[in-house]
Protein backbone atom coordinates (compact mmCIF):
# COMPACT_ATOMS: atom_id res chain seq x y z
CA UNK A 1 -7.48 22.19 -65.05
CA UNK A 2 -8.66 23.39 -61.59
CA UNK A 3 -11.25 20.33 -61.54
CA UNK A 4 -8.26 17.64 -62.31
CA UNK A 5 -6.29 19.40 -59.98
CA UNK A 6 -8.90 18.86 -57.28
CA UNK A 7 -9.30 15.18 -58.12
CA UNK A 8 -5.60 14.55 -57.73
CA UNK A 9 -5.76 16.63 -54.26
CA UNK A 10 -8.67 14.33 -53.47
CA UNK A 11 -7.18 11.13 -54.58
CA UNK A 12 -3.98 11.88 -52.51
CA UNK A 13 -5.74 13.04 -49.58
CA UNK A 14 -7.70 9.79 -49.51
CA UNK A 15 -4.64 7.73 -50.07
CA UNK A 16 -3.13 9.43 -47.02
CA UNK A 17 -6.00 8.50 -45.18
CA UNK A 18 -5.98 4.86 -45.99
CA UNK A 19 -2.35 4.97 -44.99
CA UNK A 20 -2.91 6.54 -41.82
CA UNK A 21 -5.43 3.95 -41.37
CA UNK A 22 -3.20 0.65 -41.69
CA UNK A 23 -0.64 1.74 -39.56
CA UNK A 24 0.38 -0.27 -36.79
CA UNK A 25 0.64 1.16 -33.16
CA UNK A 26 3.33 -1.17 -31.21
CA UNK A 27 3.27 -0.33 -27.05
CA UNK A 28 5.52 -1.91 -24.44
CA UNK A 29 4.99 -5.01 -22.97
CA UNK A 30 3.82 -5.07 -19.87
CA UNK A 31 6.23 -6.29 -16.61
CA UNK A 32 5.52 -9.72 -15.76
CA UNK A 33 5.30 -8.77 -11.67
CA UNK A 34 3.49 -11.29 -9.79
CA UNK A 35 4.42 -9.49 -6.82
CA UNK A 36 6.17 -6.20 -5.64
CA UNK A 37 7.20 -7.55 -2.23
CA UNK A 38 10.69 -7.42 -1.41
CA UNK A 39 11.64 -6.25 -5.27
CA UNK A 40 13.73 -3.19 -5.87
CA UNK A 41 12.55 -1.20 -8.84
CA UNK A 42 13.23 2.30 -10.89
CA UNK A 43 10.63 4.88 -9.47
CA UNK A 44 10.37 8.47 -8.86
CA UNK A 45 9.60 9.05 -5.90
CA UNK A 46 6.95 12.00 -5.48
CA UNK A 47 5.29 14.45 -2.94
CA UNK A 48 4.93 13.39 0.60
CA UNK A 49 1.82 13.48 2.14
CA UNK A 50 2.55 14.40 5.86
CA UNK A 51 -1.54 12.98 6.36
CA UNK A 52 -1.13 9.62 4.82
CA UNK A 53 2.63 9.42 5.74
CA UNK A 54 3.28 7.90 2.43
CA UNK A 55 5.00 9.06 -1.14
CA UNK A 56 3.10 9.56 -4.31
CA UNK A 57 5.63 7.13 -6.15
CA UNK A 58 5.98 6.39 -9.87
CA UNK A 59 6.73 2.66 -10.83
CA UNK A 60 8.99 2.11 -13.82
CA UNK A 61 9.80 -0.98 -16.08
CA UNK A 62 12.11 -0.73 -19.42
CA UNK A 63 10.27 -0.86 -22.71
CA UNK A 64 10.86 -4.14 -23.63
CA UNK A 65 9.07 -5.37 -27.08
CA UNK A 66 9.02 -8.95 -29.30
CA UNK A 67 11.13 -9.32 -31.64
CA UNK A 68 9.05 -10.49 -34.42
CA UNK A 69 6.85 -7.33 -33.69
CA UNK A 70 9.70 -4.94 -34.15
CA UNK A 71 10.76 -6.66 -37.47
CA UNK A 72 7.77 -5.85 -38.67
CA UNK A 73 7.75 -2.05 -37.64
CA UNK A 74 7.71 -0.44 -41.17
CA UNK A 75 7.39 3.55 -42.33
CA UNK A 76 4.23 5.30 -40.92
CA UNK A 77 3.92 2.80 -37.97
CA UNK A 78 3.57 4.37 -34.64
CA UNK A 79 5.70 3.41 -31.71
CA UNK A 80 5.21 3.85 -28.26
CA UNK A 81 8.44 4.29 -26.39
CA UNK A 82 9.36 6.53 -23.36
CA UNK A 83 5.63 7.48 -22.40
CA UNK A 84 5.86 8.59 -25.88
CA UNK A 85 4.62 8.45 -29.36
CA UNK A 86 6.75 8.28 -32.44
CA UNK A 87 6.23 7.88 -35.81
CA UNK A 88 8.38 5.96 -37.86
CA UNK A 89 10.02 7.33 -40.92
CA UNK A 90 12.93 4.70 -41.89
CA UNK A 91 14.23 1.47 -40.15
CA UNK A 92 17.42 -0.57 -40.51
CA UNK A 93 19.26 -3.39 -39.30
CA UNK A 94 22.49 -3.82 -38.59
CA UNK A 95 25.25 -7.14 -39.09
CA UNK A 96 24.59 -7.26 -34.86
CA UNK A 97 20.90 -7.87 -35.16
CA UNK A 98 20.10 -4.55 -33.33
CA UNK A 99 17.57 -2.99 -35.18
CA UNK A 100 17.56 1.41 -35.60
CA UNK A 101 14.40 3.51 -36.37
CA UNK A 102 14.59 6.99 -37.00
CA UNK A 103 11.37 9.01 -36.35
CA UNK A 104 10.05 12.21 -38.02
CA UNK A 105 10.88 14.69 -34.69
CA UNK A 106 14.42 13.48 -35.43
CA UNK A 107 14.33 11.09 -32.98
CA UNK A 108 16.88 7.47 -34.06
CA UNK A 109 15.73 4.68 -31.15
CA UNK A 110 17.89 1.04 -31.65
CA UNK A 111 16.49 -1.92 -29.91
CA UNK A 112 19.23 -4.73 -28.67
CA UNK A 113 18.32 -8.49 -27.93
CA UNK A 114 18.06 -9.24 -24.11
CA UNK A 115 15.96 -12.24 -24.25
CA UNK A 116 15.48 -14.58 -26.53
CA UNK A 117 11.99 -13.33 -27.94
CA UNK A 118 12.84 -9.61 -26.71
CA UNK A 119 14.31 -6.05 -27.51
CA UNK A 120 14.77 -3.49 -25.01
CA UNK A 121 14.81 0.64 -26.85
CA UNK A 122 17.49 2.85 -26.10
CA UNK A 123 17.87 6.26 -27.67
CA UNK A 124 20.73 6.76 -29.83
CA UNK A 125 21.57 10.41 -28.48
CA UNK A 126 22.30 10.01 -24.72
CA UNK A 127 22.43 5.94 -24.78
CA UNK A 128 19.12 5.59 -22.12
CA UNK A 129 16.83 2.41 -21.67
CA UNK A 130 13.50 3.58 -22.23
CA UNK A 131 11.06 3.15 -19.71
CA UNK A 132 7.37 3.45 -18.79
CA UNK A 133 5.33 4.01 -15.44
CA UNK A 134 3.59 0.47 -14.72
CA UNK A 135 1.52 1.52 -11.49
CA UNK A 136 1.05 4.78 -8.96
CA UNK A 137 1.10 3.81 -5.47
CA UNK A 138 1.12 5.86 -2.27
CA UNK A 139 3.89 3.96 -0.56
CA UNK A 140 5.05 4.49 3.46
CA UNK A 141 8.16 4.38 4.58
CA UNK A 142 9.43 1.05 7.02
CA UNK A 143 11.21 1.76 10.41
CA UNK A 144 14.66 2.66 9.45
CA UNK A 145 14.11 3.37 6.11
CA UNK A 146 17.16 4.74 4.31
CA UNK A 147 18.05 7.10 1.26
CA UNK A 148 21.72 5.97 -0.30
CA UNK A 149 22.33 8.76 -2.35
CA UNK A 150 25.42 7.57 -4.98
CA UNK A 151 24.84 10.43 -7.55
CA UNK A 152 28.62 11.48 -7.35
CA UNK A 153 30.26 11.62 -10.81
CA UNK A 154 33.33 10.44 -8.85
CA UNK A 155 32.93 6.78 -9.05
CA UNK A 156 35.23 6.73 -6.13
CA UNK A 157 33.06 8.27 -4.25
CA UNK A 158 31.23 6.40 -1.34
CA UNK A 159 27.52 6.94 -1.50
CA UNK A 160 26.35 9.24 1.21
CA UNK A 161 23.45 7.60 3.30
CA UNK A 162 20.74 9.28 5.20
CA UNK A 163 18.83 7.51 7.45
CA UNK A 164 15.32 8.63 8.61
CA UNK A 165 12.04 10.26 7.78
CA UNK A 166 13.32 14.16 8.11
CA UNK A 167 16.98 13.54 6.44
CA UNK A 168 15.28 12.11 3.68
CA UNK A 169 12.87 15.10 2.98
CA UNK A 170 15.53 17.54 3.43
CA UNK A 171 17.56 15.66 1.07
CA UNK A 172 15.21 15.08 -1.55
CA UNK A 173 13.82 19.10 -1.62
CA UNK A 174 17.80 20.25 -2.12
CA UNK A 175 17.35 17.70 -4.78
CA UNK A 176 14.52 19.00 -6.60
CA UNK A 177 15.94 22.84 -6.24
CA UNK A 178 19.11 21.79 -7.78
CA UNK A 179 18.83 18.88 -9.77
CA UNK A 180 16.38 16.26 -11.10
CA UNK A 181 15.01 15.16 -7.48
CA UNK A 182 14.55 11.46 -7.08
CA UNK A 183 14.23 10.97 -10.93
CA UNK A 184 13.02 7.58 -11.99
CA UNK A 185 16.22 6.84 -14.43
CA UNK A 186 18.67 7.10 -11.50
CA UNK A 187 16.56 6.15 -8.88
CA UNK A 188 15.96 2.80 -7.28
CA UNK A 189 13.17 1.72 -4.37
CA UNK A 190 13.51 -1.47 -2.29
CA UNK A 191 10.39 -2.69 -0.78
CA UNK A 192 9.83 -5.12 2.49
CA UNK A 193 7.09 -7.72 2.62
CA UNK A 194 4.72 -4.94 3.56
CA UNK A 195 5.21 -3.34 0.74
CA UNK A 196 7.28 -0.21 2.70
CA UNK A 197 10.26 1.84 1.00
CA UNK A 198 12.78 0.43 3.05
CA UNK A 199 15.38 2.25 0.65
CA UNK A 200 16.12 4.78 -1.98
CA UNK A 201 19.25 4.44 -3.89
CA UNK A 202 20.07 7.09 -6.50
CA UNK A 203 22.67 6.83 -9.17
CA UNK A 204 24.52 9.46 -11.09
CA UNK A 205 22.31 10.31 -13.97
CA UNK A 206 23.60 12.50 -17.27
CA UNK A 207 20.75 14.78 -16.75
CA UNK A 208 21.46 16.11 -13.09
């Protein structure tokens, strides 16, 4: 009994293993820049080194995947989403086209058609675009560089703008010591032909 017992552990344990084995691992695609110059992109915006002058800043781009490759996302397929890995434990589709997988930390991510060959992920809980750092640069700041900080719930509020190397530091650190700082999801960088922050826009983000 103990010996057949041990051949079925064995025999499960291998098919397990073969499983593991086959399972696909789908990533991101990554951004088709050619160029930063003059683009405006999501990035948090890091430390400030007062010896370089510049920001350790985080460059973001929204998962964005082929569609054929998430139709053929099936249980025990890994996904990487968010920086993140997930494992896939069921997937449906609804009469829309968007397509919903639910992983085993209890995670549900839907992907919606925004190109014609292309999902973008979202989670299902708070309704975010998943993203992924693409590059980190040390970026300076260009002459009259601005921070346009919109992060008011109040959507009739008017953004409040500060202008300058020291309002901008002073600004950000009351960020970080009461909210989410300059947070890639609600943060935006504009860069000039040198590839200087010329501004920092931040929207109102759910997690502030």
């Amino acid at each position: 009994m103990m010996k057949k017992l041990a051949a079925m552990m064995m025999a499960l344990a291998m098919m397990v293993t073969a499983g593991a084995a086959m399972a696909a691992v789908l990533q991101p695609e990554e951004p088709e820049v050619e160029t930063l110059v003059g683009k405006t992109v999501n990035a948090t915006v890091g430390e400030y080194n007062e010896n370089k002058k510049t920001f350790r800043t985080y460059l973001y781009d929204f998962d964005r995947y082929e569609i054929e490759d998430i139709k053929k996302l099936q249980a025990g397929d890994i996904l990487v989403a968010d920086g993140r890995l997930f494992k896939i434990v069921e997937k449906s589709e609804n009469p829309s086209g968007e397509i919903l997988v639910r992983t085993d930390d209890g995670y549900e991510i839907y992907f919606t058609q925004v190109e014609e060959e292309e999902y973008q992920a979202r989670l299902t809980d708070d309704d975010r675009m998943l993203m992924h750092v693409f590059a980190v640069l040390d970026l300076p700041l260009a002459d009259g560089v601005v921070y346009e900080d919109n992060s008011n719930p109040d959507l009739d509020a008017e953004p409040v703008v500060y202008t300058g190397l020291d309002d901008i530091l002073k600004a950000k650190k009351e960020k970080e010591e009461t909210s989410i700082g300059f947070d890639f999801y609600g943060t935006r960088i504009s860069l000039n032909n040198n590839l200087e922050i010329e501004k920092i826009h931040q929207d109102f983000d759910v997690a502030q």
